[in-house]
Protein backbone atom coordinates (compact mmCIF):
# COMPACT_ATOMS: atom_id res chain seq x y z
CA UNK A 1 9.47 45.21 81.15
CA UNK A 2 10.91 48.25 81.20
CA UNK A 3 14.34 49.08 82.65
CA UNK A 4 16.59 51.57 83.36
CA UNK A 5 20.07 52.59 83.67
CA UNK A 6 21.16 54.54 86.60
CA UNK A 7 24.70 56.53 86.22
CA UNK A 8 26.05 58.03 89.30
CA UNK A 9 27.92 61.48 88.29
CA UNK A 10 30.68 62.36 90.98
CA UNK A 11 32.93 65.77 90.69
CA UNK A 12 35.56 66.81 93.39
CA UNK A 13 35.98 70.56 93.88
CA UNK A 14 39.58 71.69 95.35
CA UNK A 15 40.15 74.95 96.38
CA UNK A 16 42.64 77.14 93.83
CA UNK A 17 46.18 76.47 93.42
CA UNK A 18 48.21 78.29 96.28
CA UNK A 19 51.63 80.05 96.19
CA UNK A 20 53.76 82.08 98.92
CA UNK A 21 54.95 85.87 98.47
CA UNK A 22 57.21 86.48 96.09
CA UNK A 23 60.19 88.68 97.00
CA UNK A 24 62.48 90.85 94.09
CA UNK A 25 65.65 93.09 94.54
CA UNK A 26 66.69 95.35 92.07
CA UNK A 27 70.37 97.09 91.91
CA UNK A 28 69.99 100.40 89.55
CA UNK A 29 73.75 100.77 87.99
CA UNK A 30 77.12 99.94 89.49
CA UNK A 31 78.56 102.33 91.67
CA UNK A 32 80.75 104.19 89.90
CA UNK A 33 83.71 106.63 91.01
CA UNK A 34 84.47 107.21 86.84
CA UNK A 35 87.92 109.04 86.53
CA UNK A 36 90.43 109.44 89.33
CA UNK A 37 93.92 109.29 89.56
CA UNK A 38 95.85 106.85 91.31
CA UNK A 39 98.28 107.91 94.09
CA UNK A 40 102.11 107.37 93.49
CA UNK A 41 102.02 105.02 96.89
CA UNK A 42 99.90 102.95 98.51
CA UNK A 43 96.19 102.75 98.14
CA UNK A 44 93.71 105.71 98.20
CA UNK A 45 90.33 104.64 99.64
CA UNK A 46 87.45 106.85 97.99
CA UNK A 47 83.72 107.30 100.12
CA UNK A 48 80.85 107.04 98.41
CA UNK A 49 78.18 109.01 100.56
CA UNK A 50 74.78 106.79 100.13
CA UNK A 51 73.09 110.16 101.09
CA UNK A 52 74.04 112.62 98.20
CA UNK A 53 76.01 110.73 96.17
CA UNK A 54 79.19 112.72 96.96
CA UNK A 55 82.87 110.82 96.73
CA UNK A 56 85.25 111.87 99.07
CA UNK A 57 89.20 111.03 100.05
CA UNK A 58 88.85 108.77 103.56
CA UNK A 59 92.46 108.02 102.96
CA UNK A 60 95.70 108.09 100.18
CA UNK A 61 97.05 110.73 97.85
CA UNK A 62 94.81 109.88 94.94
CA UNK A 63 92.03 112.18 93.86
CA UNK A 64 88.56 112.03 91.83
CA UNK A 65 88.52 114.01 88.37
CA UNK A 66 84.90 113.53 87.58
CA UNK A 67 82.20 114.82 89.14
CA UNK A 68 78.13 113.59 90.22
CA UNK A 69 76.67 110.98 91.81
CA UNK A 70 78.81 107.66 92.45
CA UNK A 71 75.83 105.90 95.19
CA UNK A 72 73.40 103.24 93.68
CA UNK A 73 69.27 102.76 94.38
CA UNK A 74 68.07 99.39 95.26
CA UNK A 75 64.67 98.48 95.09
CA UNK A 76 62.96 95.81 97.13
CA UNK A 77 59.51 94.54 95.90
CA UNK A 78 57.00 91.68 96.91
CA UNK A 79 54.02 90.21 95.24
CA UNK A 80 51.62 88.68 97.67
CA UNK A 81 51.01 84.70 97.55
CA UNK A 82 47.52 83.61 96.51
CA UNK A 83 44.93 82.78 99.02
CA UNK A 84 45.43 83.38 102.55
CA UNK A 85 49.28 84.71 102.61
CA UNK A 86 49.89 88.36 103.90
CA UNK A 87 53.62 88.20 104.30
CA UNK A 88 54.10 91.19 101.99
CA UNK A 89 52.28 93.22 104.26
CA UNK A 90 53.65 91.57 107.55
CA UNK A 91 56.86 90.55 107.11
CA UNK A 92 59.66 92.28 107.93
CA UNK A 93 62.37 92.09 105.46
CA UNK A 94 66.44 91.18 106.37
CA UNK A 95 68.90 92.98 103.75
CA UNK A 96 72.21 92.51 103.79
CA UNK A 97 75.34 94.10 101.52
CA UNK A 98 78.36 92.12 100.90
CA UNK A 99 80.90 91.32 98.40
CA UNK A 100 80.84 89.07 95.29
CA UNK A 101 83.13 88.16 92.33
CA UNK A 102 87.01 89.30 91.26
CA UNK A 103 88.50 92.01 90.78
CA UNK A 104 90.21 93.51 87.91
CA UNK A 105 92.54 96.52 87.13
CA UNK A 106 93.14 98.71 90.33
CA UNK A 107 89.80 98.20 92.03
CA UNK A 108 90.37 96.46 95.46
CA UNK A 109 87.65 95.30 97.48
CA UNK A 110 84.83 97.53 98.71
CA UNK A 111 85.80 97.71 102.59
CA UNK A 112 82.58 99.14 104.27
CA UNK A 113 79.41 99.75 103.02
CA UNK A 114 76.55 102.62 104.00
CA UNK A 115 73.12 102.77 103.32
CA UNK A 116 70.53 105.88 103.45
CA UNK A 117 66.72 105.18 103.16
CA UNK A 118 64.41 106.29 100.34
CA UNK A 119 60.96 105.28 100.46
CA UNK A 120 61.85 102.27 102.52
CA UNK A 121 61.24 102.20 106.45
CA UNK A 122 64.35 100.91 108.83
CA UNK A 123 63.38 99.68 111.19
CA UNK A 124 66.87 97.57 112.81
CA UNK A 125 70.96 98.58 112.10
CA UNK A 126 72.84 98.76 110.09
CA UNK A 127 75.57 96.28 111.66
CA UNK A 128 78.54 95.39 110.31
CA UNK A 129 80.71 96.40 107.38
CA UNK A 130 81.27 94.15 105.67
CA UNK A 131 78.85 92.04 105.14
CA UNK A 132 76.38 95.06 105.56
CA UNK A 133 73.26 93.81 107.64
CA UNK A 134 69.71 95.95 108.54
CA UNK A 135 65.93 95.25 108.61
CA UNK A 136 63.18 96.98 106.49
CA UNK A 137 59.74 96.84 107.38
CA UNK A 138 57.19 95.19 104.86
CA UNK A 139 57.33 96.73 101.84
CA UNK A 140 54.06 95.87 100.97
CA UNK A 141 51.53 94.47 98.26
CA UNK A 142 52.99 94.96 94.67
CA UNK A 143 55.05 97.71 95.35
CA UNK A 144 58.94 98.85 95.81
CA UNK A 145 60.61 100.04 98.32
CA UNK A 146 63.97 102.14 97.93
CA UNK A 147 67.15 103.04 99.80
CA UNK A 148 70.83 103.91 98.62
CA UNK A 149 74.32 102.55 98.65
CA UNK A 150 77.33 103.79 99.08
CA UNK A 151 80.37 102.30 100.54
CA UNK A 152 84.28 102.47 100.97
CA UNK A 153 86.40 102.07 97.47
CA UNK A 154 89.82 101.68 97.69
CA UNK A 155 91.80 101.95 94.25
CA UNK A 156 95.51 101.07 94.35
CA UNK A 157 98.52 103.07 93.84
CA UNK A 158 101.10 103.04 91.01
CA UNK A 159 103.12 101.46 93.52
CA UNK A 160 100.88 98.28 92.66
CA UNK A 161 102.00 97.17 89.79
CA UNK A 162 98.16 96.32 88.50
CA UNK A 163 97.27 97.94 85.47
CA UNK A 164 95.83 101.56 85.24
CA UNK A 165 92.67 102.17 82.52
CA UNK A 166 89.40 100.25 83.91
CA UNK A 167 88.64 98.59 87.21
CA UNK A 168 85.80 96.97 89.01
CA UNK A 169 84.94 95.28 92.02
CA UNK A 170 81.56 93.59 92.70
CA UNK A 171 78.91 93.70 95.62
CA UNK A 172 75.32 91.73 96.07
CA UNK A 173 72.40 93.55 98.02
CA UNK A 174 70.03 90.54 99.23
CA UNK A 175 67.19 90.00 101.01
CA UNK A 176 66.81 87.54 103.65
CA UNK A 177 64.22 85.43 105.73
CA UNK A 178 63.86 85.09 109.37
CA UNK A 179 66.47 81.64 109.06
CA UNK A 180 69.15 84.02 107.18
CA UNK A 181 68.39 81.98 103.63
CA UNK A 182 68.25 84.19 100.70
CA UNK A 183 64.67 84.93 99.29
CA UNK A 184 66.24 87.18 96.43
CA UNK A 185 68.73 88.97 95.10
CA UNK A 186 71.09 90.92 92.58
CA UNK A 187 74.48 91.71 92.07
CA UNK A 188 76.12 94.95 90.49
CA UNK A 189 80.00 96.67 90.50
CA UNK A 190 81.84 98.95 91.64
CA UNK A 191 84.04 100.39 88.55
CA UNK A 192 86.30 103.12 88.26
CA UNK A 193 88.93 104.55 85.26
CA UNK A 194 92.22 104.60 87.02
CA UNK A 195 94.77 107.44 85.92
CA UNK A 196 98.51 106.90 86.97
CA UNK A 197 99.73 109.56 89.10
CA UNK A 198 100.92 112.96 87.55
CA UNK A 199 104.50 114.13 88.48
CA UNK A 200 106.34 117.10 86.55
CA UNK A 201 110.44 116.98 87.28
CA UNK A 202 113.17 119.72 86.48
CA UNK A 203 115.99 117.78 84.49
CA UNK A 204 117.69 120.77 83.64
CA UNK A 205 118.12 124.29 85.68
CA UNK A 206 117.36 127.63 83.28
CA UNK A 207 120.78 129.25 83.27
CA UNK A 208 121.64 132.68 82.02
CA UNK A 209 124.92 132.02 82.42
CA UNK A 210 127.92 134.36 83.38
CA UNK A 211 127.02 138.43 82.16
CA UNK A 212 129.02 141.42 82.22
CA UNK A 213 126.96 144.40 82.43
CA UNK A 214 126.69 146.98 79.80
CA UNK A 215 129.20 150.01 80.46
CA UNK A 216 126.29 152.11 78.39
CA UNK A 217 122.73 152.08 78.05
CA UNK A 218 120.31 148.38 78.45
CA UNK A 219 120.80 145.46 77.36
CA UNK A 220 118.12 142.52 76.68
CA UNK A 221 119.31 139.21 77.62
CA UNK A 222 117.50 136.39 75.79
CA UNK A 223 117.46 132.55 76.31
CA UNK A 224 115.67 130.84 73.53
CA UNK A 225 113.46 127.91 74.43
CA UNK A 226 113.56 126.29 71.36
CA UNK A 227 117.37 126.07 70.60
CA UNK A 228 118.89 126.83 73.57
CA UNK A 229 120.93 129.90 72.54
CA UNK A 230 121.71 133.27 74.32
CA UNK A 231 121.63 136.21 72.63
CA UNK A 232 122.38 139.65 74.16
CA UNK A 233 121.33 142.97 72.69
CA UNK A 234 123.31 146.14 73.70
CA UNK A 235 126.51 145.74 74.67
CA UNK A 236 126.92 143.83 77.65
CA UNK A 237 128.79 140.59 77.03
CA UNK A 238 128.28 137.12 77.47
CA UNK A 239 130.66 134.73 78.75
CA UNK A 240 131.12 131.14 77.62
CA UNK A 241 131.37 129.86 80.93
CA UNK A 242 129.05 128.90 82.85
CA UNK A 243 127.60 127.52 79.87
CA UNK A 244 123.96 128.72 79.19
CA UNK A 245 121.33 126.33 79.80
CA UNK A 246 117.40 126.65 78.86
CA UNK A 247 115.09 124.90 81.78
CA UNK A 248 114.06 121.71 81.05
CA UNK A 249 111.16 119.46 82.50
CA UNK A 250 109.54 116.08 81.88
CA UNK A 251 105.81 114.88 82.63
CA UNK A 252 104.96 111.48 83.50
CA UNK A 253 101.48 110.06 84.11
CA UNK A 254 99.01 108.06 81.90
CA UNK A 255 99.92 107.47 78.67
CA UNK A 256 98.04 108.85 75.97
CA UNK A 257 96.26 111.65 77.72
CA UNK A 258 96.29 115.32 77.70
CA UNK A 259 97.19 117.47 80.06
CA UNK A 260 97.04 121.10 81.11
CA UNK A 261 100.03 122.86 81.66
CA UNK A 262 100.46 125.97 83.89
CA UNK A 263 103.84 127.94 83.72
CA UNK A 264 104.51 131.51 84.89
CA UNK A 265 104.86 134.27 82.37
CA UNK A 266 107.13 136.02 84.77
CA UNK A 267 109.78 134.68 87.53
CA UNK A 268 111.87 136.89 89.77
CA UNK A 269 115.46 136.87 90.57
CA UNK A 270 117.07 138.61 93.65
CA UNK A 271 120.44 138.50 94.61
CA UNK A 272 122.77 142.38 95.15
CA UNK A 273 118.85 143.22 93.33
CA UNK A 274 115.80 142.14 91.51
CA UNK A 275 115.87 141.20 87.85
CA UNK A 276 112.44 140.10 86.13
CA UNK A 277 112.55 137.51 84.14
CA UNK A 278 109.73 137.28 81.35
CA UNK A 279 109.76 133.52 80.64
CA UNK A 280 109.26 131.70 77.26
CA UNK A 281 108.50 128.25 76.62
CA UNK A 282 108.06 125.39 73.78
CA UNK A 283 105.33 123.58 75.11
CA UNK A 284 102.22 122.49 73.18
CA UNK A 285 98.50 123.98 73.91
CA UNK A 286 97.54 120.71 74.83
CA UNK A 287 100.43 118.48 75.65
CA UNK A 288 99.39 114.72 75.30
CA UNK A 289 101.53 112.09 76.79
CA UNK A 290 103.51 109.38 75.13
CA UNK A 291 102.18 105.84 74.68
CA UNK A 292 98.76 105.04 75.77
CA UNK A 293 96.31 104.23 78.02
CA UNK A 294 97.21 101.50 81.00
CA UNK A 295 100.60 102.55 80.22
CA UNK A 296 103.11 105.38 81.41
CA UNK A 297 103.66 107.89 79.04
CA UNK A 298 105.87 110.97 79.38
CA UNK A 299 106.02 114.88 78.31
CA UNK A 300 109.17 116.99 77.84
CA UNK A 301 109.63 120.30 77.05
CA UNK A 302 111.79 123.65 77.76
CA UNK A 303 111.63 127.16 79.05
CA UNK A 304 113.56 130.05 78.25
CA UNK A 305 112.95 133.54 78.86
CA UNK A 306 114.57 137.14 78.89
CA UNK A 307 115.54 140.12 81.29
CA UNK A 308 117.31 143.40 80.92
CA UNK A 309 120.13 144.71 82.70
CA UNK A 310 121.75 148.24 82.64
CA UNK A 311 125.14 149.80 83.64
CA UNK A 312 123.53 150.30 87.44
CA UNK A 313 122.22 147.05 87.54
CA UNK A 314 124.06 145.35 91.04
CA UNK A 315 126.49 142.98 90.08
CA UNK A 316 126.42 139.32 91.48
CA UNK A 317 124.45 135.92 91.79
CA UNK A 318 121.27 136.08 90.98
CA UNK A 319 118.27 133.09 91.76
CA UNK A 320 115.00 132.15 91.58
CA UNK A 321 112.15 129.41 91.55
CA UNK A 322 110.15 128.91 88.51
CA UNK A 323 107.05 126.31 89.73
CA UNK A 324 105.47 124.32 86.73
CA UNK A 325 102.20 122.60 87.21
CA UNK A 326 100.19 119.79 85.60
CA UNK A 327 96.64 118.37 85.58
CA UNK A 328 94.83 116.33 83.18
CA UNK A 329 92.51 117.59 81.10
């Protein structure tokens, strides 16, 4: 008798593994104001325009040494979920700006935020400030979307008493879903290279002194800057009293950086007439400040100069102004 063996062969097909759209935000750099300089009081709030780029004063005596773009690029990307999902193409995205982190150095807290579109479409806003909110339209199957951020950087005074040198501050750009919860994100800084104020001050007056004119011909009178000593050529005569004094001045700022100095080659005097003064001085070509960086450093130096005088020359007090100015290099 023949028999036989029947096996019963069963498979189960499922459909393939499923997943939902998959959202990514991308910060390009921090947004970065590089060198300014700090005013003496109180905080200066710096604008970066998310347009151009551009970094303007809103507020405060501080000002921006460097130059270029400060604003940031964020892109916003989605891959599409497997099977039936479309949200990439469908779904418009929430974004929303705010802040993030500590702070360190002179950086305070970004205080508004502004946003310009790139390839990205708005479609709602932006609302608010701080935190920064706006809706994009779907961004699409496996591809990026950009806009630009600027925003509202204040950077405290010397006043403060935080330290000068390097700051930053910190922001996060995320993207939302309909409920508000965070589908993804990133996180960048705001950073800045804080300069203490600049201030030049006159601790000493340049004084000729008391001169009797020449009964004869001209007479040069000189005030070295170096030493501090008259001489007179000719023979008009000098007095002791008033004693002569060469000008002297004093730069403060950040320590450990160089400056540029700007002082007149000539001055003028009036009084009973005009006397021109050609002035001399001691200063370096490029004066650096004491100390070093995140901490004050100083400058000094003097000016002298000479004039001439002749036996018609109207006797009398004579004055002027002799303006000194600074910058860093």
């Amino acid at each position: 008798m023949t028999r036989f063996l029947a096996i019963a062969i069963v498979a189960w097909l499922l459909p393939a593994a499923a997943w939902a759209a998959t959202w990514t935000v991308n910060i390009t750099g921090p947004i970065d104001l590089g060198d300014v300089v700090a005013a003496a009081n109180g905080d200066t709030v710096f604008r970066v325009s998310s347009a151009t780029g551009s970094v303007t004063v809103v507020s405060g005596a501080g000002r921006r040494l460097s130059n270029g773009s400060a604003r940031v690029q964020v892109n916003v990307s989605c891959r599409p979920g497997r099977g039936v999902d479309d949200a990439c193409l469908t779904t418009n995205v929430p974004i929303r700006i705010g802040l993030i982190g500590a702070l360190t150095g002179r950086a305070r807290a970004f205080t508004a935020f502004n946003v310009t579109m790139g390839t990205a479409t708005l479609i709602s806003g932006p609302t608010g400030t701080v935190p920064h909110d706006f809706m994009l339209a779907p961004v699409g199957n496996n591809s990026a979307k950009t806009f630009f951020v600027g925003g509202d950087f204040p950077v405290a005074g010397d006043d403060s008493g935080l330290p000068s040198g390097a700051g930053d501050n910190a922001f996060y750009v995320y993207a939302l879903d309909a409920n508000g919860l965070t589908l993804a994100g990133d996180a960048d800084k705001g950073e800045v290279m804080v300069y203490r104020s600049l201030a030049v001050t006159s601790t000493a007056n340049l004084n000729f002194g008391r001169i009797q004119i020449p009964s004869s011909g001209s007479s040069t009178i000189s005030l070295n800057a170096g030493t501090g000593v008259r001489t007179i050529s000719g023979n008009a005569v000098g007095y002791a009293t008033p004693a002569p004094t060469r000008g002297a001045f004093t730069i403060s700022g950040e320590g450990g950086q160089q400056v540029s100095l700007t002082i007149p080659s000539t001055i003028q005097l009036t009084g009973p007439g005009t006397l021109s003064v050609n002035v001399t001085d001691n200063a370096q070509n490029t004066p650096r400040l004491s100390g070093g960086p995140g901490a004050a450093g100083t400058y000094s130096f003097n000016v002298g100069g000479s004039f001439q005088i002749t036996p018609t020359t109207p006797t009398g007090a004579y004055s002027g102004i002799l303006t000194v100015s600074v910058d860093y290099n």
